[in-house]
N, C-alpha and C. Protein backbone atom coordinates (compact mmCIF):
# COMPACT_ATOMS: atom_id res chain seq x y z
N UNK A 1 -4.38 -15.68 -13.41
CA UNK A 1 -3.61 -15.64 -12.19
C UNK A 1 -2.50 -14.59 -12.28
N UNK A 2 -1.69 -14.85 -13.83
CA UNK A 2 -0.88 -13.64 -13.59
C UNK A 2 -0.93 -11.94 -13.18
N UNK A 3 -2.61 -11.98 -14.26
CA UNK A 3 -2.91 -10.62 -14.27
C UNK A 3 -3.43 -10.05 -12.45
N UNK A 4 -3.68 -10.67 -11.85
CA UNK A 4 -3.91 -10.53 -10.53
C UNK A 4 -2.54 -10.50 -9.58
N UNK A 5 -1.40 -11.04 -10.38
CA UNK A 5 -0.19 -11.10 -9.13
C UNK A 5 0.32 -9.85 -10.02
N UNK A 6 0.07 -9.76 -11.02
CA UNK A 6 1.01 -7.83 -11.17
C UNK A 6 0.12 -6.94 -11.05
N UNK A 7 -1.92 -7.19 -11.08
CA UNK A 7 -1.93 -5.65 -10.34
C UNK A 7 -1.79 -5.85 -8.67
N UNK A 8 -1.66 -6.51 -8.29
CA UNK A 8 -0.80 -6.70 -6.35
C UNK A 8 0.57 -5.92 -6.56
N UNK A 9 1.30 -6.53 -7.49
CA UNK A 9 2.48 -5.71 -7.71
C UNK A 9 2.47 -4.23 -7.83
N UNK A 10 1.80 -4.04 -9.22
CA UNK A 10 1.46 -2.52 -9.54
C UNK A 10 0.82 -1.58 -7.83
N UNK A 11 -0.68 -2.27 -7.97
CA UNK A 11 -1.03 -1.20 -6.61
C UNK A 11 -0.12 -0.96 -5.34
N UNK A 12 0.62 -2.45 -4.74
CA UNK A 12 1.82 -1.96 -3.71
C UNK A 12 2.51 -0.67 -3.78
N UNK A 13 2.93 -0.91 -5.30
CA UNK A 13 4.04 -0.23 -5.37
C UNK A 13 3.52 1.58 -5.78
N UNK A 14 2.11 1.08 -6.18
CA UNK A 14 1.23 2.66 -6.10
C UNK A 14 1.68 3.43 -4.52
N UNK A 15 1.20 1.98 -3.95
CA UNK A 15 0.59 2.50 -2.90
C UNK A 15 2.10 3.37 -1.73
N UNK A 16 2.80 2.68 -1.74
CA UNK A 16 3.99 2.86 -1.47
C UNK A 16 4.57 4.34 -1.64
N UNK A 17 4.28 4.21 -3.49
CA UNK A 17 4.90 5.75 -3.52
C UNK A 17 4.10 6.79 -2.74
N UNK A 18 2.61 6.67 -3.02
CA UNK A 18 2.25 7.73 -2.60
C UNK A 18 2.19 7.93 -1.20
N UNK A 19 2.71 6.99 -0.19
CA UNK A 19 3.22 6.95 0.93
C UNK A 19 4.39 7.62 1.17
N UNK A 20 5.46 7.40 0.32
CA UNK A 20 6.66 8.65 0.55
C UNK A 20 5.95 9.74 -0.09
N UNK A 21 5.68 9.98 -0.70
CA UNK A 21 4.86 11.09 -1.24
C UNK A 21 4.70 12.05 -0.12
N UNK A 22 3.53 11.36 0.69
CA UNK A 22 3.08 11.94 1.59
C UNK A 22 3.80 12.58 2.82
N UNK A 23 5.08 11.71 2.84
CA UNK A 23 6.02 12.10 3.83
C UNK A 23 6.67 13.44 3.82
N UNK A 24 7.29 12.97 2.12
CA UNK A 24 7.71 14.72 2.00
C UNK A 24 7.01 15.64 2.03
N UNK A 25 5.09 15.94 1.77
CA UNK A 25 4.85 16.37 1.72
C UNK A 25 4.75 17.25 3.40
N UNK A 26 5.01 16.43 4.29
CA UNK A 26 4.80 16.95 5.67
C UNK A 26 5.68 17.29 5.98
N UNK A 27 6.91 16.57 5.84
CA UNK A 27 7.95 17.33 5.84
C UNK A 27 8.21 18.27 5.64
N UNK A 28 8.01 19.00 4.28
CA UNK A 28 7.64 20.51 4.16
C UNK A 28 6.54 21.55 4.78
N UNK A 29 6.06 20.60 5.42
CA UNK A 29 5.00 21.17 6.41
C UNK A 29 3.46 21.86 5.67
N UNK A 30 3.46 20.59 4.60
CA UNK A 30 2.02 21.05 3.84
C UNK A 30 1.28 19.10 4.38
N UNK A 31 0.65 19.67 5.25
CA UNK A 31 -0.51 18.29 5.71
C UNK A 31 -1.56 18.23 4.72
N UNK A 32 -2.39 19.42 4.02
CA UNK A 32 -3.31 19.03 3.35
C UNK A 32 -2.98 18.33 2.45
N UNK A 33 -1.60 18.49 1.54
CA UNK A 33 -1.23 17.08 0.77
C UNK A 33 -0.90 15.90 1.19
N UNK A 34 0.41 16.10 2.37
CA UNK A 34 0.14 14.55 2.80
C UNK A 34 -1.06 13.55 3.11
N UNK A 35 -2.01 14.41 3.32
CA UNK A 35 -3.42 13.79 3.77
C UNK A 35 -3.62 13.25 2.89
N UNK A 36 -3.41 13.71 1.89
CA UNK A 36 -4.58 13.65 0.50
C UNK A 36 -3.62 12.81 -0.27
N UNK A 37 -2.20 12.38 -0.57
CA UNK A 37 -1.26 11.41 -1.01
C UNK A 37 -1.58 10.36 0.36
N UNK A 38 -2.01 10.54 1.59
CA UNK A 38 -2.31 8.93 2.18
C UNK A 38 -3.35 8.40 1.78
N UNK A 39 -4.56 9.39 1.65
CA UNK A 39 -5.62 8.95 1.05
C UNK A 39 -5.52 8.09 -0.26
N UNK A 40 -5.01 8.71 -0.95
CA UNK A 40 -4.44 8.01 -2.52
C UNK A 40 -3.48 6.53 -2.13
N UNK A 41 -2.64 6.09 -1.41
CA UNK A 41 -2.17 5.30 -0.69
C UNK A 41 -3.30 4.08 -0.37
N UNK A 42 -4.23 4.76 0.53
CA UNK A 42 -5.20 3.73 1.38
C UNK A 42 -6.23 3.00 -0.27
N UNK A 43 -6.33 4.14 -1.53
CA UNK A 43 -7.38 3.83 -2.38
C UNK A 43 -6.41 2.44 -3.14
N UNK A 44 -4.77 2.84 -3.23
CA UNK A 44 -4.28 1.67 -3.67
C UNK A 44 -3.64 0.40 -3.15
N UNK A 45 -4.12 0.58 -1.73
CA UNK A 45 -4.18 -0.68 -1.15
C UNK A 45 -5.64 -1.18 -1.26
N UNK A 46 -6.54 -0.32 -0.94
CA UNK A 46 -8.06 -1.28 -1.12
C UNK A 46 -8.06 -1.78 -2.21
N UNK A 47 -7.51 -1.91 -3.31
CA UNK A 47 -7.79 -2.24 -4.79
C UNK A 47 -6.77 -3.22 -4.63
N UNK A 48 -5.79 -3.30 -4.43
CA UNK A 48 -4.82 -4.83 -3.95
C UNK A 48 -6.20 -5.78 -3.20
N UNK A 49 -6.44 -5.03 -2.09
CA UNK A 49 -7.01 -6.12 -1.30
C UNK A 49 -8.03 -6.99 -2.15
N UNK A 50 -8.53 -6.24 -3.05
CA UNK A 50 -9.41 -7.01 -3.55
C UNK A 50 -9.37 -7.65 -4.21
N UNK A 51 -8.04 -7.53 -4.84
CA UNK A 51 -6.80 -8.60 -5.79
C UNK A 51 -7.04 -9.93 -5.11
N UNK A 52 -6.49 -9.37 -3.79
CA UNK A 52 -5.95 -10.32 -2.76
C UNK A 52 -7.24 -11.52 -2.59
N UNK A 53 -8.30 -10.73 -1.95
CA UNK A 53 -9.12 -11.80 -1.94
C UNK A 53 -9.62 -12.59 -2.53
N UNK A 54 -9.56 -11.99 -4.22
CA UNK A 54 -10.08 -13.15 -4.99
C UNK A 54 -9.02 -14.27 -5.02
N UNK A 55 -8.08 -14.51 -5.04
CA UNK A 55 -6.97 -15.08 -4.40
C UNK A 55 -8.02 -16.22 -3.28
N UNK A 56 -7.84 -15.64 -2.41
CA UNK A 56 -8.07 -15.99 -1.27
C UNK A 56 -9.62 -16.72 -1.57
N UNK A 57 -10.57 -16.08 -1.83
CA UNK A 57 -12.06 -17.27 -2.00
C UNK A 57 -11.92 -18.05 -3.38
N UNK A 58 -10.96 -17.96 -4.01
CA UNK A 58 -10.30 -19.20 -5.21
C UNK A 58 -10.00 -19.97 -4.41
N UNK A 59 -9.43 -19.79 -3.48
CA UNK A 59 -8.69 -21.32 -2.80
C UNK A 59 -9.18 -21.55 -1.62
N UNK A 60 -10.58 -20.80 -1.46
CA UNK A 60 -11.86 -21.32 -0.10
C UNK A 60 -12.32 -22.20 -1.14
N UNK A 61 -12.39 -22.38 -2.59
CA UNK A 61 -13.21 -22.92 -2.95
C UNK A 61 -12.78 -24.60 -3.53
N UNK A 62 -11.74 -24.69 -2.93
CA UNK A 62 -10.19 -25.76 -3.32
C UNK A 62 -10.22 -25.32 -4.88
N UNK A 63 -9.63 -24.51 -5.27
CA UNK A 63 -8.64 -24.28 -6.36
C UNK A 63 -7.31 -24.00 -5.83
N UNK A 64 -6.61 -25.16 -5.74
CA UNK A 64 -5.18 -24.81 -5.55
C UNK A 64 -4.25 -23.90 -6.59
N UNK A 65 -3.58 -22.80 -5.60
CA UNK A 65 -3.57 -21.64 -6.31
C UNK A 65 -1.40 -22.17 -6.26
N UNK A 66 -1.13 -22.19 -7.18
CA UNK A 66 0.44 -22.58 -7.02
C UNK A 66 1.22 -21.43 -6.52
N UNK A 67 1.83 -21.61 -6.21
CA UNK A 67 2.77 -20.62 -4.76
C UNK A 67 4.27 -20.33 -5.76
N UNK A 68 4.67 -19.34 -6.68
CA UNK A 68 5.24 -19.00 -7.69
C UNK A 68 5.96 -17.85 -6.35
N UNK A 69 7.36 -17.69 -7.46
CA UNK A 69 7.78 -16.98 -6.76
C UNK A 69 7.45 -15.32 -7.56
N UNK A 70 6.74 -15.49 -8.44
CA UNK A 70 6.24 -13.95 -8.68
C UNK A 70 5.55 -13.72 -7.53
N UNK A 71 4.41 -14.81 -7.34
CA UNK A 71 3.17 -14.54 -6.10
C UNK A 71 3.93 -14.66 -4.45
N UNK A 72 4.99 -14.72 -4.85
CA UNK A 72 5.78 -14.17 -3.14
C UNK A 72 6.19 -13.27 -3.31
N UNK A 73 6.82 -12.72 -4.36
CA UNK A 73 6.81 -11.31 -4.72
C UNK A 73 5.94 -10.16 -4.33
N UNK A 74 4.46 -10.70 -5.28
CA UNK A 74 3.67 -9.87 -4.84
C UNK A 74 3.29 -9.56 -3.48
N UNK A 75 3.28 -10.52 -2.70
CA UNK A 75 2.73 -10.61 -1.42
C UNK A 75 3.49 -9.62 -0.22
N UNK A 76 5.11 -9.50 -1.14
CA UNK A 76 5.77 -8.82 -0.71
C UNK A 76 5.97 -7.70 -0.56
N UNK A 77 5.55 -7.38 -2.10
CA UNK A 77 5.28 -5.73 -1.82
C UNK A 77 4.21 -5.34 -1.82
N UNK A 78 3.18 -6.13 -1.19
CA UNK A 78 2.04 -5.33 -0.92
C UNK A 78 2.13 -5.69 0.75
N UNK A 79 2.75 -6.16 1.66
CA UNK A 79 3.17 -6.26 2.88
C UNK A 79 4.13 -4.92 2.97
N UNK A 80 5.38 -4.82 2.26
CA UNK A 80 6.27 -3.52 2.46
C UNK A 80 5.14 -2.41 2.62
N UNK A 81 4.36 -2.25 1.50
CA UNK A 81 3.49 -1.11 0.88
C UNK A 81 2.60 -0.51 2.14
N UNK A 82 1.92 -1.71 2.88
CA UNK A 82 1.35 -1.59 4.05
C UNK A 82 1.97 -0.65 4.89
N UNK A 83 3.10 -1.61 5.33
CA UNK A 83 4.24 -0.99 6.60
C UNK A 83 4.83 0.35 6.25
N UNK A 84 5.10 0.81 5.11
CA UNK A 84 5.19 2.34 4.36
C UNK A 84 4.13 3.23 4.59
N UNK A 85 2.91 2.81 4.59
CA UNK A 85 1.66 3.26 4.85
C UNK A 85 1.77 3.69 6.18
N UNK A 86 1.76 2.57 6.64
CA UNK A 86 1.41 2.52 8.58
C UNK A 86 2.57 3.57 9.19
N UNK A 87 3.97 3.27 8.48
CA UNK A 87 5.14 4.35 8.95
C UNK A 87 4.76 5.76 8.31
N UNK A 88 4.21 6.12 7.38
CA UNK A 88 3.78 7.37 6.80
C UNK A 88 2.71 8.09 7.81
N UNK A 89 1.98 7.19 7.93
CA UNK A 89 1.22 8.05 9.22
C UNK A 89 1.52 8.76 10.82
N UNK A 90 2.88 8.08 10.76
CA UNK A 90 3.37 7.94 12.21
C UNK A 90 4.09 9.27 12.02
N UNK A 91 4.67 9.58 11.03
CA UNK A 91 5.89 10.38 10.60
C UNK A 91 5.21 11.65 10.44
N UNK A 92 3.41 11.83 9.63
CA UNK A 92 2.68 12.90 9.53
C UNK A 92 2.60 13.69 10.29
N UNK A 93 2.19 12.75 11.44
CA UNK A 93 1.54 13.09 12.89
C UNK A 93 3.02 13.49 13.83
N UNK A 94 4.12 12.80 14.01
CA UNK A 94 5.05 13.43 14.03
C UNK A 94 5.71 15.28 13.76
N UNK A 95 5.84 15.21 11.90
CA UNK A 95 5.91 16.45 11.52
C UNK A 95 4.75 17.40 11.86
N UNK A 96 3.73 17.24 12.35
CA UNK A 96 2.36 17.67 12.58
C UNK A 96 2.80 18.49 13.64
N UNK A 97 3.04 17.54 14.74
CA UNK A 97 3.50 18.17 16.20
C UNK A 97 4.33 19.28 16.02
N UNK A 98 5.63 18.72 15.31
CA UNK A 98 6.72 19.72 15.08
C UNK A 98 6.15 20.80 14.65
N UNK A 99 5.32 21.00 13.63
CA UNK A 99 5.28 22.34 12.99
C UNK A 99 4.12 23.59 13.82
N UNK A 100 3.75 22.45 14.87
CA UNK A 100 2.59 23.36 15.58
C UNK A 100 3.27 23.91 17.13
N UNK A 101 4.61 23.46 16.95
CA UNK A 101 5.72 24.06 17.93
C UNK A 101 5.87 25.33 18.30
């Protein structure tokens, strides 16, 4: 159980960076990297998710899974990690516009 609530931890927080990553990278007005740091982003959230679900069909199967506050942790920053994601794209497409001004 633990090893599953720190790679949730670990990949969030992958995923996250390479979400600012990507920001600055547009910011400077290079998209082919930001693209390619969201891409890297989206690969370390799919690898959470799949954290996640085994999680999740453990306790379709009644294995009560105890509710720790590491595992609200995790849940946490792989929710931030998301919303970093989802705001990284907004911000691309944003600097995108700007630079084609």
């Amino acid at each position: 159980m633990e090893e599953i609530i720190i790679n949730l931890i670990s990949c969030g927080g992958e995923a996250k960076s390479f979400s600012m990553e990507a920001i600055s990278y547009a910011k400077e007005g290079d998209f082919e990297k930001a693209k390619e740091a969201l891409g890297n982003a989206e690969e370390s959230l799919t690898k959470a998710h799949v954290q996640q679900t085994k999680l999740i069909q453990s306790e379709a199967q009644n294995n009560r899974i105890e509710v720790s506050l590491l595992m609200v942790h995790a849940q946490d920053h792989l929710m931030n990690a998301i919303t970093v994601k989802d705001m990284a794209e907004e911000f691309i497409d944003l600097y995108e516009k700007i630079y084609l001004k």
